[in-house]
N, C-alpha and C. Protein backbone atom coordinates (compact mmCIF):
# COMPACT_ATOMS: atom_id res chain seq x y z
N UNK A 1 4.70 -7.03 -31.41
CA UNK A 1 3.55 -7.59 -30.76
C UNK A 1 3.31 -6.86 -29.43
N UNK A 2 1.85 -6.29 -28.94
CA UNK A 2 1.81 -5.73 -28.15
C UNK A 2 1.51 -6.67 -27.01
N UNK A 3 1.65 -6.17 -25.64
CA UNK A 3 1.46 -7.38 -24.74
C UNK A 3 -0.01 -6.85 -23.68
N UNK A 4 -0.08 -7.62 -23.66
CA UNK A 4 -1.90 -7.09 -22.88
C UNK A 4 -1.72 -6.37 -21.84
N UNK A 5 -2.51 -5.60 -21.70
CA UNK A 5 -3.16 -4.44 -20.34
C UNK A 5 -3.01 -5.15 -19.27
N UNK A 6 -2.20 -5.24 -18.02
CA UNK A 6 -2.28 -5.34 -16.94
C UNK A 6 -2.85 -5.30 -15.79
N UNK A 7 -3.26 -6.48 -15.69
CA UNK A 7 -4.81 -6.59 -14.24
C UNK A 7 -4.32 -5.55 -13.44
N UNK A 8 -5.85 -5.08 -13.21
CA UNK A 8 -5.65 -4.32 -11.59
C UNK A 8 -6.09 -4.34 -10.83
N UNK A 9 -5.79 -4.40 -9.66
CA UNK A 9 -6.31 -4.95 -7.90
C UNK A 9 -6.24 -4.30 -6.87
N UNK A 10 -7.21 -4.49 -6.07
CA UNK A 10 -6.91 -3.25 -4.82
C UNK A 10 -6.72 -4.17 -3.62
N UNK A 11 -5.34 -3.57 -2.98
CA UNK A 11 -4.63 -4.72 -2.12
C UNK A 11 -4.71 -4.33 -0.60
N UNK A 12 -5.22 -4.98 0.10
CA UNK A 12 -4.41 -4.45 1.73
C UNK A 12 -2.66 -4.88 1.63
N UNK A 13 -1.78 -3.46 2.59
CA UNK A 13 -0.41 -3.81 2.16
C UNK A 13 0.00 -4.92 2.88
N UNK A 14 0.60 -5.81 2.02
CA UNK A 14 1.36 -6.76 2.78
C UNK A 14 2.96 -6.61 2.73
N UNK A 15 3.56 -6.71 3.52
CA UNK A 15 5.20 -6.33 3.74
C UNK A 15 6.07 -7.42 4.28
N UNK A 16 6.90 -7.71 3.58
CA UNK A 16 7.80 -8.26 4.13
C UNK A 16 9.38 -7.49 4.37
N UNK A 17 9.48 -7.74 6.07
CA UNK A 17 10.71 -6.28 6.71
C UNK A 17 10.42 -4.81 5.87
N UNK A 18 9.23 -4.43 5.80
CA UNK A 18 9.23 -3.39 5.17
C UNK A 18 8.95 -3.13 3.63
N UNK A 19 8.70 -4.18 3.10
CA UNK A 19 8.72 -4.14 1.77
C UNK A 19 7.55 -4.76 1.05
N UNK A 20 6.93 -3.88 0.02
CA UNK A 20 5.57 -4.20 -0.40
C UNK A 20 5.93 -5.61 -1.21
N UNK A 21 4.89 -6.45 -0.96
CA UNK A 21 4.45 -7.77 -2.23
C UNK A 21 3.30 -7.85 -3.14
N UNK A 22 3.93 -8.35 -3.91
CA UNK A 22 3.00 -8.28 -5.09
C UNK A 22 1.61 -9.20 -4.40
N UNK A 23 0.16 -8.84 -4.84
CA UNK A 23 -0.82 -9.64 -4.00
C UNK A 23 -1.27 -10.80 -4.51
N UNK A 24 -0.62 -10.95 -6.40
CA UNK A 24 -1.42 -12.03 -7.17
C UNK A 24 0.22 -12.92 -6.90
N UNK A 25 1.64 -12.53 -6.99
CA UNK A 25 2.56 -13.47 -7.18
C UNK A 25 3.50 -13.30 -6.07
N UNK A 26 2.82 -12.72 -5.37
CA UNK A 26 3.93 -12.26 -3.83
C UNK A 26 5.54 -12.04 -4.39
N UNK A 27 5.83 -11.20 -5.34
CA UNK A 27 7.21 -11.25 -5.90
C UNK A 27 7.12 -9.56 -5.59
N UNK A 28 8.65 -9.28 -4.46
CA UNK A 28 8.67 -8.91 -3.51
C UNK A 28 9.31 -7.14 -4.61
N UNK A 29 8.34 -5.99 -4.15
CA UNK A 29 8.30 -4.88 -4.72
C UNK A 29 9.41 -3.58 -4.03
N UNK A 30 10.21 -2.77 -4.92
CA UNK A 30 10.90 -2.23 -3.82
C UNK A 30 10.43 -0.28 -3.94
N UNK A 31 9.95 -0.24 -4.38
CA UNK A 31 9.24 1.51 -4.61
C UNK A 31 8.11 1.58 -5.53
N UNK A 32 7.29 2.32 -5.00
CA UNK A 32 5.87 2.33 -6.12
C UNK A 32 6.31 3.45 -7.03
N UNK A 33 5.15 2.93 -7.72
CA UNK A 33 5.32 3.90 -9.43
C UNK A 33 5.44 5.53 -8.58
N UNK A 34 4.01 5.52 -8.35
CA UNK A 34 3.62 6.67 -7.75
C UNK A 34 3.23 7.17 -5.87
N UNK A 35 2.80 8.05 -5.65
CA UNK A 35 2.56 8.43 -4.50
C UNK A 35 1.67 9.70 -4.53
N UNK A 36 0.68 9.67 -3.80
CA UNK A 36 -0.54 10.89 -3.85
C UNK A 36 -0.77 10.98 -2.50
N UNK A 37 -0.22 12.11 -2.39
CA UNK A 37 -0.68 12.84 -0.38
C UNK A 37 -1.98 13.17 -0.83
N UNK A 38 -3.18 12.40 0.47
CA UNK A 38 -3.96 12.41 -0.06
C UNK A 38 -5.23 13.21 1.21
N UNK A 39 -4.68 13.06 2.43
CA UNK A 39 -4.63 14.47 3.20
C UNK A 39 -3.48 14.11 4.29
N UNK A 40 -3.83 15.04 5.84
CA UNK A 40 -2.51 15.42 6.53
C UNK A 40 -1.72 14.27 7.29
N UNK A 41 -2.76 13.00 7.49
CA UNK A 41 -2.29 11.89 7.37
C UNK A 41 -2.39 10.54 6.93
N UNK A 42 -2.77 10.82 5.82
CA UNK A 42 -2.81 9.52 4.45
C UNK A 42 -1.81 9.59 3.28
N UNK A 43 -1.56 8.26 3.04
CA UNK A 43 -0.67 8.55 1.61
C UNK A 43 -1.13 7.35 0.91
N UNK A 44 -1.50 7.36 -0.60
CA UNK A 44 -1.54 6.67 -1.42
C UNK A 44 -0.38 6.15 -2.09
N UNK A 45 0.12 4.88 -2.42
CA UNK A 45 1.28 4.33 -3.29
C UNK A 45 0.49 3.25 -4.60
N UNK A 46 0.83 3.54 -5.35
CA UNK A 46 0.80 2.89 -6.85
C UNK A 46 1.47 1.99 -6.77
N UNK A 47 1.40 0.88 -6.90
CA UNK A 47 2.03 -0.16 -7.96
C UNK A 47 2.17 -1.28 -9.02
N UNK A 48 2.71 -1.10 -9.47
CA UNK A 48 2.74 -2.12 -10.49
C UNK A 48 4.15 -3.00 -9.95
N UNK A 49 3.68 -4.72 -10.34
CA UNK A 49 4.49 -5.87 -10.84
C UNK A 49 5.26 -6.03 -12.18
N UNK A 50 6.48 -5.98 -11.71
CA UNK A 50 7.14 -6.28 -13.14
C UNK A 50 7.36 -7.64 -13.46
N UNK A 51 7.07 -8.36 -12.63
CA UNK A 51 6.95 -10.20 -12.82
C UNK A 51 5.64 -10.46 -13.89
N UNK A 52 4.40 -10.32 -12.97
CA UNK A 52 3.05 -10.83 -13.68
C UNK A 52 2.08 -9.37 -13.99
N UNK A 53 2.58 -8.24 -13.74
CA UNK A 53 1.61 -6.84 -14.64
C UNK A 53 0.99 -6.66 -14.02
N UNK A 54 0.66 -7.09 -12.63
CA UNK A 54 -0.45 -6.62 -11.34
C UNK A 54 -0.08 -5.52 -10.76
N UNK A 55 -1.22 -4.69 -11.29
CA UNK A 55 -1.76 -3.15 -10.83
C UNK A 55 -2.36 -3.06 -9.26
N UNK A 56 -1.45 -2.15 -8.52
CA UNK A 56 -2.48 -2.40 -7.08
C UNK A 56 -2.28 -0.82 -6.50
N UNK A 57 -3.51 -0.55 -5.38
CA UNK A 57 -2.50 0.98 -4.52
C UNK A 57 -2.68 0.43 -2.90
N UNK A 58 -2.02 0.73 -2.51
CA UNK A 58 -2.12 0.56 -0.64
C UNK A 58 -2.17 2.07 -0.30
N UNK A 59 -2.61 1.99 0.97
CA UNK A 59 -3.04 3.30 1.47
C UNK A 59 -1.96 3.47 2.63
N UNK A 60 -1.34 4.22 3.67
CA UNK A 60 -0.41 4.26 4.64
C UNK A 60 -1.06 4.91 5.46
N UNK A 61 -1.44 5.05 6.90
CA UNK A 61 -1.89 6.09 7.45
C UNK A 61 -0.66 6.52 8.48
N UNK A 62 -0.72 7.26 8.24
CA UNK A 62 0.84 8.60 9.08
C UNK A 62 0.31 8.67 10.97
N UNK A 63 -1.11 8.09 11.01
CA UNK A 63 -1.19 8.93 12.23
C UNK A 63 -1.16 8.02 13.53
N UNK A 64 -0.56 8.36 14.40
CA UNK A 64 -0.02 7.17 15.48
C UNK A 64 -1.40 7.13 15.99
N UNK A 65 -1.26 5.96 16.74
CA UNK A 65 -2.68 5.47 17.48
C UNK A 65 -2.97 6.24 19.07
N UNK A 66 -4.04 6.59 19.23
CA UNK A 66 -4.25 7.38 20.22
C UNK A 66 -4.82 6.52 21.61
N UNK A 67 -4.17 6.86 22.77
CA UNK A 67 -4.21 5.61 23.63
C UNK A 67 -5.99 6.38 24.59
N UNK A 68 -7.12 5.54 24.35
CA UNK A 68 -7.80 5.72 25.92
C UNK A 68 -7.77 5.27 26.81
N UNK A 69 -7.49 6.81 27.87
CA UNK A 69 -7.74 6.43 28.92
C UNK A 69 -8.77 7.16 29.69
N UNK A 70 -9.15 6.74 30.95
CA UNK A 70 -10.27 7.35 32.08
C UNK A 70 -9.71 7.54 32.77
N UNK A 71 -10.02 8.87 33.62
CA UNK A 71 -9.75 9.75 34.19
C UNK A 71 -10.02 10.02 35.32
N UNK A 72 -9.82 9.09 36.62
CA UNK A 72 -10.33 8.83 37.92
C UNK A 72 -11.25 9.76 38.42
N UNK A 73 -12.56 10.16 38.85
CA UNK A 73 -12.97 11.60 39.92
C UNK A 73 -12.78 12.04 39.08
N UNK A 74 -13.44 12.18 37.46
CA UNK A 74 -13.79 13.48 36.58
C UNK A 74 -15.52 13.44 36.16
């Protein structure tokens, strides 16, 4: 018996200490399927639930936050 196609969802990441959750059963994920550098600071992660079959990708962005500031007499 085959078992049905697995929903798929597009998730903002949620983490607990570091660690992705599932978004339909919050049952706690420890490495995605996949990973796609997707430029010099983005990364795509795949995953799938092995609890309830929920398909999702989160996005990571690599690039630290850039602080403004002003520049007294410029």
């Amino acid at each position: 018996m085959e078992s049905p196609a697995p929903e798929t969802a597009s998730a903002l990441a949620t983490s607990v200490f570091g660690r992705q959750q599932c978004p339909e059963c919050a049952h706690t994920l420890v490495a995605p399927d996949a990973s796609q550098y997707v430029s010099e600071h983005v990364i795509k992660h795949q995953w799938s639930c092995e609890c309830c079959g929920t398909e999702f990708t989160t996005t990571v962005s690599l690039r630290r936050r850039q602080s403004c500031r002003s520049v007294a007499g410029a």
